[in-house]
N, C-alpha and C. Protein backbone atom coordinates (compact mmCIF):
# COMPACT_ATOMS: atom_id res chain seq x y z
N UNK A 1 3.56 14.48 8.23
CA UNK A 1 4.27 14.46 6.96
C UNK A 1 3.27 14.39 5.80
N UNK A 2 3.66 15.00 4.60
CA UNK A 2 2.75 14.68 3.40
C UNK A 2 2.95 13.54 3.04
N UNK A 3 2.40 13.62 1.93
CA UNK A 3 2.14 12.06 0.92
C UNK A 3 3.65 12.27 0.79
N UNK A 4 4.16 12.78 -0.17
CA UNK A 4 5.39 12.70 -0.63
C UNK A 4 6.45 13.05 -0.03
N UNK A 5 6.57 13.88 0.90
CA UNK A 5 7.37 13.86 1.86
C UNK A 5 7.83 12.07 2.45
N UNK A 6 6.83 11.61 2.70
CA UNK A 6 6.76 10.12 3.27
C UNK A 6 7.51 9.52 1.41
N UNK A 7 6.80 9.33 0.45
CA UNK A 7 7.54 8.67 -0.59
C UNK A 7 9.19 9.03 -0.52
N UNK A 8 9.20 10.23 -0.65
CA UNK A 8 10.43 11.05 -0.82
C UNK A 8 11.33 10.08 0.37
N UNK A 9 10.86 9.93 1.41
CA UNK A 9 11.52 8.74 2.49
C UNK A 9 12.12 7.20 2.10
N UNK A 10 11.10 6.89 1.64
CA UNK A 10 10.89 5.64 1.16
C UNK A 10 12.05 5.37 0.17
N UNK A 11 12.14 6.50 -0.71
CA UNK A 11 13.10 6.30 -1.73
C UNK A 11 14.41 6.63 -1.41
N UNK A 12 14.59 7.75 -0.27
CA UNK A 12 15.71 7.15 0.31
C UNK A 12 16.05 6.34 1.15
N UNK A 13 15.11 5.66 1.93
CA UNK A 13 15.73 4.20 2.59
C UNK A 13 15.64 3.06 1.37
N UNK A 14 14.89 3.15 0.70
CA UNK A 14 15.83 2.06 -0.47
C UNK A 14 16.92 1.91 -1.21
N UNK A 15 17.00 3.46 -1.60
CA UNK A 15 18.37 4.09 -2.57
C UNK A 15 19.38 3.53 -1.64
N UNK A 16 19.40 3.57 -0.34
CA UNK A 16 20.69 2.58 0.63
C UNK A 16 21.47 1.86 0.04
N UNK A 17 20.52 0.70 -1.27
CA UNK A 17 20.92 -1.08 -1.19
C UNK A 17 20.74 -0.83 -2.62
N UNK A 18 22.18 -1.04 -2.98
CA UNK A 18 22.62 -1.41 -4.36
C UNK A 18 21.72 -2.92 -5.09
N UNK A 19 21.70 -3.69 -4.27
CA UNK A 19 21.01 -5.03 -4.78
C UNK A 19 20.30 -5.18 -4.45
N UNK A 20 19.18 -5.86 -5.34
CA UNK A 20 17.24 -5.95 -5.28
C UNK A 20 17.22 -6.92 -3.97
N UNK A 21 18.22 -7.95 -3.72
CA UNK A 21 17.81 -9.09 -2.67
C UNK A 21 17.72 -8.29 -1.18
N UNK A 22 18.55 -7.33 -0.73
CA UNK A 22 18.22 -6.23 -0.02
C UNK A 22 17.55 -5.47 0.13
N UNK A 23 16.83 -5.14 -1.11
CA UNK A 23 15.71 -3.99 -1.52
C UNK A 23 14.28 -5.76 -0.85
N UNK A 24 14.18 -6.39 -1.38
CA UNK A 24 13.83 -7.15 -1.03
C UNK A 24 13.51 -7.40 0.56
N UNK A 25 14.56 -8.20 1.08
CA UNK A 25 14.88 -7.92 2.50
C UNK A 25 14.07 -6.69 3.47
N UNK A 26 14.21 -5.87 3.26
CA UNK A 26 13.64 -3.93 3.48
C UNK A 26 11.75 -4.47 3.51
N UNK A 27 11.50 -4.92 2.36
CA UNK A 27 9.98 -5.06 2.11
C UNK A 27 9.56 -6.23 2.84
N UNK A 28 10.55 -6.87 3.13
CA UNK A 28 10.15 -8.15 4.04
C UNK A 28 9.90 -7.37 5.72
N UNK A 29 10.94 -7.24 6.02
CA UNK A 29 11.11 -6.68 7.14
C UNK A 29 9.41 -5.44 7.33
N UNK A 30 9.17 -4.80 6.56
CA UNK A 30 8.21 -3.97 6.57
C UNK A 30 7.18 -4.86 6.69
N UNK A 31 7.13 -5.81 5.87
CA UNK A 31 5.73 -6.56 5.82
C UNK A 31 5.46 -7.27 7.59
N UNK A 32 6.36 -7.65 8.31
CA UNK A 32 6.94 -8.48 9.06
C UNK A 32 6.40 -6.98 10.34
N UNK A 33 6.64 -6.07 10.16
CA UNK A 33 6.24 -5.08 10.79
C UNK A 33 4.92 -4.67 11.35
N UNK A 34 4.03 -4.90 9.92
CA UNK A 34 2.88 -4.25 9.56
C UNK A 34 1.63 -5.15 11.10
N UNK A 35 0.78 -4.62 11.65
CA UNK A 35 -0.11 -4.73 12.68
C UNK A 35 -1.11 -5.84 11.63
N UNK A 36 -0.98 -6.91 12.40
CA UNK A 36 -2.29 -7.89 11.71
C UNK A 36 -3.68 -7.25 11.67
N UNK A 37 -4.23 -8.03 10.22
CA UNK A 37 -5.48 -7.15 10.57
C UNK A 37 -6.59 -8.24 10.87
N UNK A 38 -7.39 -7.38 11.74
CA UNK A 38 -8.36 -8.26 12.36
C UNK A 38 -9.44 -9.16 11.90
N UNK A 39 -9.17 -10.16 12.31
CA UNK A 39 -9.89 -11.24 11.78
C UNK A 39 -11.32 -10.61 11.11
N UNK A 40 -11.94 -9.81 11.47
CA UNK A 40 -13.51 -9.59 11.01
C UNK A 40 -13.48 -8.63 9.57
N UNK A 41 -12.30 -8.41 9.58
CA UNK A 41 -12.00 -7.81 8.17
C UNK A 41 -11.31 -8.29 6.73
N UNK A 42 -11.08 -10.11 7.60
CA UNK A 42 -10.93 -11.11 6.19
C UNK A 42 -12.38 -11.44 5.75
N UNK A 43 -12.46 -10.73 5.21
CA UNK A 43 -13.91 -11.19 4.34
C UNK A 43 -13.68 -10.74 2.87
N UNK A 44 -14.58 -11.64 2.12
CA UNK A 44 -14.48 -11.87 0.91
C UNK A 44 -14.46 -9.83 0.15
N UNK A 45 -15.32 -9.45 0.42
CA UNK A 45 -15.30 -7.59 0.27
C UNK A 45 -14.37 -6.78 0.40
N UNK A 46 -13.48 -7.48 0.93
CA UNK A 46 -12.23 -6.86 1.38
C UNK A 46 -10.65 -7.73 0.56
N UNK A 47 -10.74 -8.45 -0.01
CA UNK A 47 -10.13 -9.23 -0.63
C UNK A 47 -9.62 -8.49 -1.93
N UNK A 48 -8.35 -7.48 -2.70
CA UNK A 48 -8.54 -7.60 -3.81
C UNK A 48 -7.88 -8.26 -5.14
N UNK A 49 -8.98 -8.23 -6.13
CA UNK A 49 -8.77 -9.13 -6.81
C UNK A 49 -8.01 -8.49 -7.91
N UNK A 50 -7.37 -10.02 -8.86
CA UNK A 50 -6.36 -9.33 -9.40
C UNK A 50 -4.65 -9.32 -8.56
N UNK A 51 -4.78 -10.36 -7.05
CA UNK A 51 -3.45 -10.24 -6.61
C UNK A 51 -3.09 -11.83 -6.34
N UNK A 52 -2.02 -12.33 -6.80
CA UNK A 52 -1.25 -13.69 -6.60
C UNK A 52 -1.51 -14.28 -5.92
N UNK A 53 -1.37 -13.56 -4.39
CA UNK A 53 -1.72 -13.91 -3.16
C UNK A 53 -2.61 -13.36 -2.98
N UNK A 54 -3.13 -13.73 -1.89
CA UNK A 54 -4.21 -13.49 -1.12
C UNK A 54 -3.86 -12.06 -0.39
N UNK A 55 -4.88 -10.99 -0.91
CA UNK A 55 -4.55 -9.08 0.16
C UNK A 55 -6.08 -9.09 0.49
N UNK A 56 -5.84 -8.57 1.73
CA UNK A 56 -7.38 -8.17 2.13
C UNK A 56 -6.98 -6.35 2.91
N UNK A 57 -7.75 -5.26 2.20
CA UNK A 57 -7.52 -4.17 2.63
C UNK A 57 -8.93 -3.82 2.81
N UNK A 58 -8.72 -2.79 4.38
CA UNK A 58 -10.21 -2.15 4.76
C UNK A 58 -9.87 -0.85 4.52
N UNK A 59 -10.73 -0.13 4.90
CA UNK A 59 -10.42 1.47 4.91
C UNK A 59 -11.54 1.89 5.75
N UNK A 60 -11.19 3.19 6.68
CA UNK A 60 -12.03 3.48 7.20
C UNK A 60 -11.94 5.12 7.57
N UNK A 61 -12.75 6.08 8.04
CA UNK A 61 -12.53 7.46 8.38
C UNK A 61 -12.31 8.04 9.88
N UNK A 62 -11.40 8.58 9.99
CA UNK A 62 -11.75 8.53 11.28
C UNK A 62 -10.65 10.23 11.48
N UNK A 63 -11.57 11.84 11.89
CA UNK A 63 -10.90 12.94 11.86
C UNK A 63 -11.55 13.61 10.69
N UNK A 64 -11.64 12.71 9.28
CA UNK A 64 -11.93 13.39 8.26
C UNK A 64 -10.66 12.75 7.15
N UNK A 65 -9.32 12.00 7.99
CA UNK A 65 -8.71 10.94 7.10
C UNK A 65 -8.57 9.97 6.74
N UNK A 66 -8.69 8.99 5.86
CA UNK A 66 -8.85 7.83 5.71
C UNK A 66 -7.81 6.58 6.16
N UNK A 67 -7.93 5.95 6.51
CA UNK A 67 -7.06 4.73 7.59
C UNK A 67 -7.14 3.63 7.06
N UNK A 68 -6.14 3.40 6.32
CA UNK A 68 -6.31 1.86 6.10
C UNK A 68 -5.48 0.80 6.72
N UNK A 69 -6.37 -0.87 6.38
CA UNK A 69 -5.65 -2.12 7.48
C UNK A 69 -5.23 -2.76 6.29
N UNK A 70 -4.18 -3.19 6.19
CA UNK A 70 -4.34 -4.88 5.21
C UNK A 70 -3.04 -5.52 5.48
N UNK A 71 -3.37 -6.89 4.86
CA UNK A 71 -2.66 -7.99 5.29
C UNK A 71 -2.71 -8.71 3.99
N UNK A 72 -1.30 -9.73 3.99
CA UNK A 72 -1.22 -10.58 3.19
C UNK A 72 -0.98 -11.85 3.58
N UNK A 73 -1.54 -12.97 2.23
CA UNK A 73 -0.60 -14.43 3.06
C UNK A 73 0.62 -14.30 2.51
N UNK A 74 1.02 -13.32 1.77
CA UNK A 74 2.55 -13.83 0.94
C UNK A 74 3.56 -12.83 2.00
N UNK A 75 4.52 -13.20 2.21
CA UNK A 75 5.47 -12.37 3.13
C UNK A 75 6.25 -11.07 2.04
N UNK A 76 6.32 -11.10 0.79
CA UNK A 76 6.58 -9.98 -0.04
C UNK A 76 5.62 -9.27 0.07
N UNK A 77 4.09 -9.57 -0.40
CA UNK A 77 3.04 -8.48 -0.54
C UNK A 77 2.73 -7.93 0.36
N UNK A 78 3.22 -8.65 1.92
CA UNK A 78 3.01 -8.28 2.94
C UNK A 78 3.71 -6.67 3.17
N UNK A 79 4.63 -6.96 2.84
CA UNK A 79 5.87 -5.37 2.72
C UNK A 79 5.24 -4.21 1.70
N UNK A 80 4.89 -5.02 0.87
CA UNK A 80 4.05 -3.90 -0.36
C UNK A 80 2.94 -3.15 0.18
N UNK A 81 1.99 -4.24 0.80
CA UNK A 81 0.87 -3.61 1.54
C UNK A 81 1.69 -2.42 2.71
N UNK A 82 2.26 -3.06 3.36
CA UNK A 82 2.78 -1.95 4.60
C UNK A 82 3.31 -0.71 3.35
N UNK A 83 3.83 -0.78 2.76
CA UNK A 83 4.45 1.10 1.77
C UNK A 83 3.50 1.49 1.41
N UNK A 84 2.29 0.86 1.14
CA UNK A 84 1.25 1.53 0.54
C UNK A 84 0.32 2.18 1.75
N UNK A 85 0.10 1.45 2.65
CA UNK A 85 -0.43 1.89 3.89
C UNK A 85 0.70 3.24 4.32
N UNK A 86 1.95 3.13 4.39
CA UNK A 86 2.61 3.84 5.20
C UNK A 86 2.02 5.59 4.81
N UNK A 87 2.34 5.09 2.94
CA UNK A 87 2.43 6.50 2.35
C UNK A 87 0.93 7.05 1.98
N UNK A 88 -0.07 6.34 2.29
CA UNK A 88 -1.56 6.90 1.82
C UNK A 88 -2.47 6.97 3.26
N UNK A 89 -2.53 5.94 4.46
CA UNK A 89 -2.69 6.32 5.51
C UNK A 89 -2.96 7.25 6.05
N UNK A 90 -4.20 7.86 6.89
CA UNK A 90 -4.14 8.96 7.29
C UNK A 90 -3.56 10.22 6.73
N UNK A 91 -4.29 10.21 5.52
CA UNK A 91 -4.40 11.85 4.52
C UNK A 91 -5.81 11.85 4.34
N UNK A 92 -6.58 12.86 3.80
CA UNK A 92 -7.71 13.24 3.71
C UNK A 92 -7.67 12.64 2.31
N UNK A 93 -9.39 12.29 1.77
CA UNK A 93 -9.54 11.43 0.61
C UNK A 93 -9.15 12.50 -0.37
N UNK A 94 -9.07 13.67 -0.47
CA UNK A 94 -8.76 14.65 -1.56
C UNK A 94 -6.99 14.51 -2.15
N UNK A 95 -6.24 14.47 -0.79
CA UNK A 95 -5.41 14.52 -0.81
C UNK A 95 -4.24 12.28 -1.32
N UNK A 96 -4.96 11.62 -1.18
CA UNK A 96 -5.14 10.62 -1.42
C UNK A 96 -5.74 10.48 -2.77
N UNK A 97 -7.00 10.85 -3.49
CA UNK A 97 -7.10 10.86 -4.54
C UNK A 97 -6.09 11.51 -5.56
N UNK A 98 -5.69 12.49 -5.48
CA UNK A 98 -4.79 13.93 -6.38
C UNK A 98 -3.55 13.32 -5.99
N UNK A 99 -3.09 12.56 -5.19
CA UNK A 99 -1.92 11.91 -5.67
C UNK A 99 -1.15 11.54 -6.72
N UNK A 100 0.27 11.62 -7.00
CA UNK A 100 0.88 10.41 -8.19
C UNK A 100 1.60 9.99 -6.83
N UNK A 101 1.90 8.67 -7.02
CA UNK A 101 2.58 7.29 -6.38
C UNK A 101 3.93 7.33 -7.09
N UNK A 102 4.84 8.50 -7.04
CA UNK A 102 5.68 8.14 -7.77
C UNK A 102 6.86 7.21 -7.13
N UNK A 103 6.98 7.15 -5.70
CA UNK A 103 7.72 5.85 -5.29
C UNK A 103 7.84 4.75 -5.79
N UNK A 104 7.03 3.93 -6.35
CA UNK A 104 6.40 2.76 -6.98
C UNK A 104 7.40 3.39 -8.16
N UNK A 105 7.89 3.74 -9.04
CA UNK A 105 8.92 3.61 -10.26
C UNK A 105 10.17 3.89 -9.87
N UNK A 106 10.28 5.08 -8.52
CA UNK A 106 11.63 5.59 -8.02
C UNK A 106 12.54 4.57 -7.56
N UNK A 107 11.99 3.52 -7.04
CA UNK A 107 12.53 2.66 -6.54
C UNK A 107 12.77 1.50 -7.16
N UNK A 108 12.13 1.55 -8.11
CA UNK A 108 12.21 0.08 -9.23
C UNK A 108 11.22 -1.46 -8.46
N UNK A 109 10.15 -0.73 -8.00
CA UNK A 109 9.48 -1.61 -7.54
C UNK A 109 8.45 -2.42 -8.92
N UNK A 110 7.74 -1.94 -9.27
CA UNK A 110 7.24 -2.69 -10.42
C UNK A 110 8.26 -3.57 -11.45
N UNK A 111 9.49 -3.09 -11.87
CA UNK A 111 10.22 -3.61 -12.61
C UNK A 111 10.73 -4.88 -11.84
N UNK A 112 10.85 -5.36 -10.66
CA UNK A 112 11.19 -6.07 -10.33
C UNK A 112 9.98 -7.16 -9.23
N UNK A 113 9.30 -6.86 -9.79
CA UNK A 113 8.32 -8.06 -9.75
C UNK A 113 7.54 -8.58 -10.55
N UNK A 114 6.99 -9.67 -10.36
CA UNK A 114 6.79 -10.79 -11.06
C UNK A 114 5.45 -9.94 -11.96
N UNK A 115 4.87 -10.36 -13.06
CA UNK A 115 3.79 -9.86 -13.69
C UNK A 115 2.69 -9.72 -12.92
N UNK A 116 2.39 -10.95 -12.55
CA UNK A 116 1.23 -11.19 -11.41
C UNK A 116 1.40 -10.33 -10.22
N UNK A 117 2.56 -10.16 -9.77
CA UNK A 117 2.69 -9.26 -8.34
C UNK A 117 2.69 -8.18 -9.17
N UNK A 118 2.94 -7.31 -10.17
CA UNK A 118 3.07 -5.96 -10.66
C UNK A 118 1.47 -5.46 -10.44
N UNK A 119 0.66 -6.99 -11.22
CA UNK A 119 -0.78 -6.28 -11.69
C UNK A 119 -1.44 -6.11 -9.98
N UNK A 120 -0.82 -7.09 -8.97
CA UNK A 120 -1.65 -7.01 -7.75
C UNK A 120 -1.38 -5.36 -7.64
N UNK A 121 0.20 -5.37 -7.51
CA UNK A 121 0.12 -3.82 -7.15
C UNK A 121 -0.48 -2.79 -7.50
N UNK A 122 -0.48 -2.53 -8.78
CA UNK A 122 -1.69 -1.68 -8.90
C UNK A 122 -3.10 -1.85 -8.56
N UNK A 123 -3.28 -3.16 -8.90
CA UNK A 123 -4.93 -3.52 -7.90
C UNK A 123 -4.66 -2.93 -6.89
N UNK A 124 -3.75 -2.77 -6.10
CA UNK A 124 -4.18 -2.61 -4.34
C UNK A 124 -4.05 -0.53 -4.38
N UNK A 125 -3.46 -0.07 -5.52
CA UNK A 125 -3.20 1.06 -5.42
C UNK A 125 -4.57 1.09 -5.84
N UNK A 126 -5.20 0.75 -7.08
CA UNK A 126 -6.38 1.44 -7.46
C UNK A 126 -7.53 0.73 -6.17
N UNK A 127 -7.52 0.23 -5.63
CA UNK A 127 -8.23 0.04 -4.61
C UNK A 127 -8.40 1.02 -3.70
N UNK A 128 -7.33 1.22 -3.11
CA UNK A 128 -7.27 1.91 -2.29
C UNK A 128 -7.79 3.72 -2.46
N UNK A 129 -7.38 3.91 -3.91
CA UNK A 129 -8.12 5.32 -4.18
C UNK A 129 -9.11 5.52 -4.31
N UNK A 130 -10.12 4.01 -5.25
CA UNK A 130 -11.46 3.71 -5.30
C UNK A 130 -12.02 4.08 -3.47
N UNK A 131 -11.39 3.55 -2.47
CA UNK A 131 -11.89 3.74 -1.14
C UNK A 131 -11.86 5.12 -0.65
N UNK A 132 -11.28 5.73 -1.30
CA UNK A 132 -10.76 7.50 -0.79
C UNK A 132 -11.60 8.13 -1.73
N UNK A 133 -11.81 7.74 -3.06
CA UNK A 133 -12.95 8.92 -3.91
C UNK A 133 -14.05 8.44 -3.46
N UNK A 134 -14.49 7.22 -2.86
CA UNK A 134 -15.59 6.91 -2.15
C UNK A 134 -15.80 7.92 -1.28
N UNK A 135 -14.96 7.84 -0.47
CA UNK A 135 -15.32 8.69 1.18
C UNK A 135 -15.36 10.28 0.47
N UNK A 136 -14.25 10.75 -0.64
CA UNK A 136 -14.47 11.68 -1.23
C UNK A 136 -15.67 12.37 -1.29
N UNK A 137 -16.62 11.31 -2.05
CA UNK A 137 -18.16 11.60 -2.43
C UNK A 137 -19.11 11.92 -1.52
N UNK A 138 -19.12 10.77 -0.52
CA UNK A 138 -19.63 11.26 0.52
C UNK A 138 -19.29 12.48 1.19
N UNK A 139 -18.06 13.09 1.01
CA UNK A 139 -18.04 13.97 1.98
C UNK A 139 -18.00 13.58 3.54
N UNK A 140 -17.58 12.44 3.70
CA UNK A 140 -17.42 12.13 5.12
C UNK A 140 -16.07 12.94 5.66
């Protein structure tokens, strides 16, 4: 699936649930989903900053697409991290960079979190592209 093909998903399994405590619920359940990430990748480098809670995201290459792990201590960001992983995951860094994230407004995700969780979110988005125009550069 593409990037947006996968958003385009996303926004209809949320569009489901008339009420945020459900929309809620959905991101829990996702977070609750998401594969722990391995202890050797809580390290301070991997931590980003700028989020409420505590996110630690890796990234790595593997084909020529970029793969990312992360984890949260908060059981909401936990769900955030998993949509962001779901929909950027394994695409090539070109295709990951030249992105818009337009899920993140379709769904009324920023509007309905807290200031501090809004700014994490974009921390973890601009993170995560910072890790893809990385690999970009290289040409890995």
């Amino acid at each position: 699936m593409t990037i947006n093909e996968i958003q385009d998903q996303i926004i209809a399994d949320f569009s489901q649930f008339d009420d945020w405590m459900d929309k809620y619920a959905l991101l829990i359940d996702l977070g609750n989903s998401l594969e722990p990430l391995d202890e050797k990748f809580k390290i301070p480098q991997n931590i980003i900053e700028g989020c409420q809670s505590r996110v630690w995201l890796n990234a790595s290459m593997a084909d020529g697409k970029v793969i990312y792990e992360g984890e949260s201590d908060a059981v909401l960001v936990k769900g955030i991290v998993s949509l962001l992983i779901q929909v950027l995951s394994g695409h090539t860094p070109e295709e990951i960079v030249d992105t818009e994230l337009y899920f993140i407004d379709s769904i009324g995700l920023k509007e309905h979190l807290s200031p501090t969780r809004s700014n994490g979110l974009l921390a973890m988005v601009k993170q995560m592209k910072m890790y893809a125009l990385v690999y970009k550069i290289k040409g890995e």
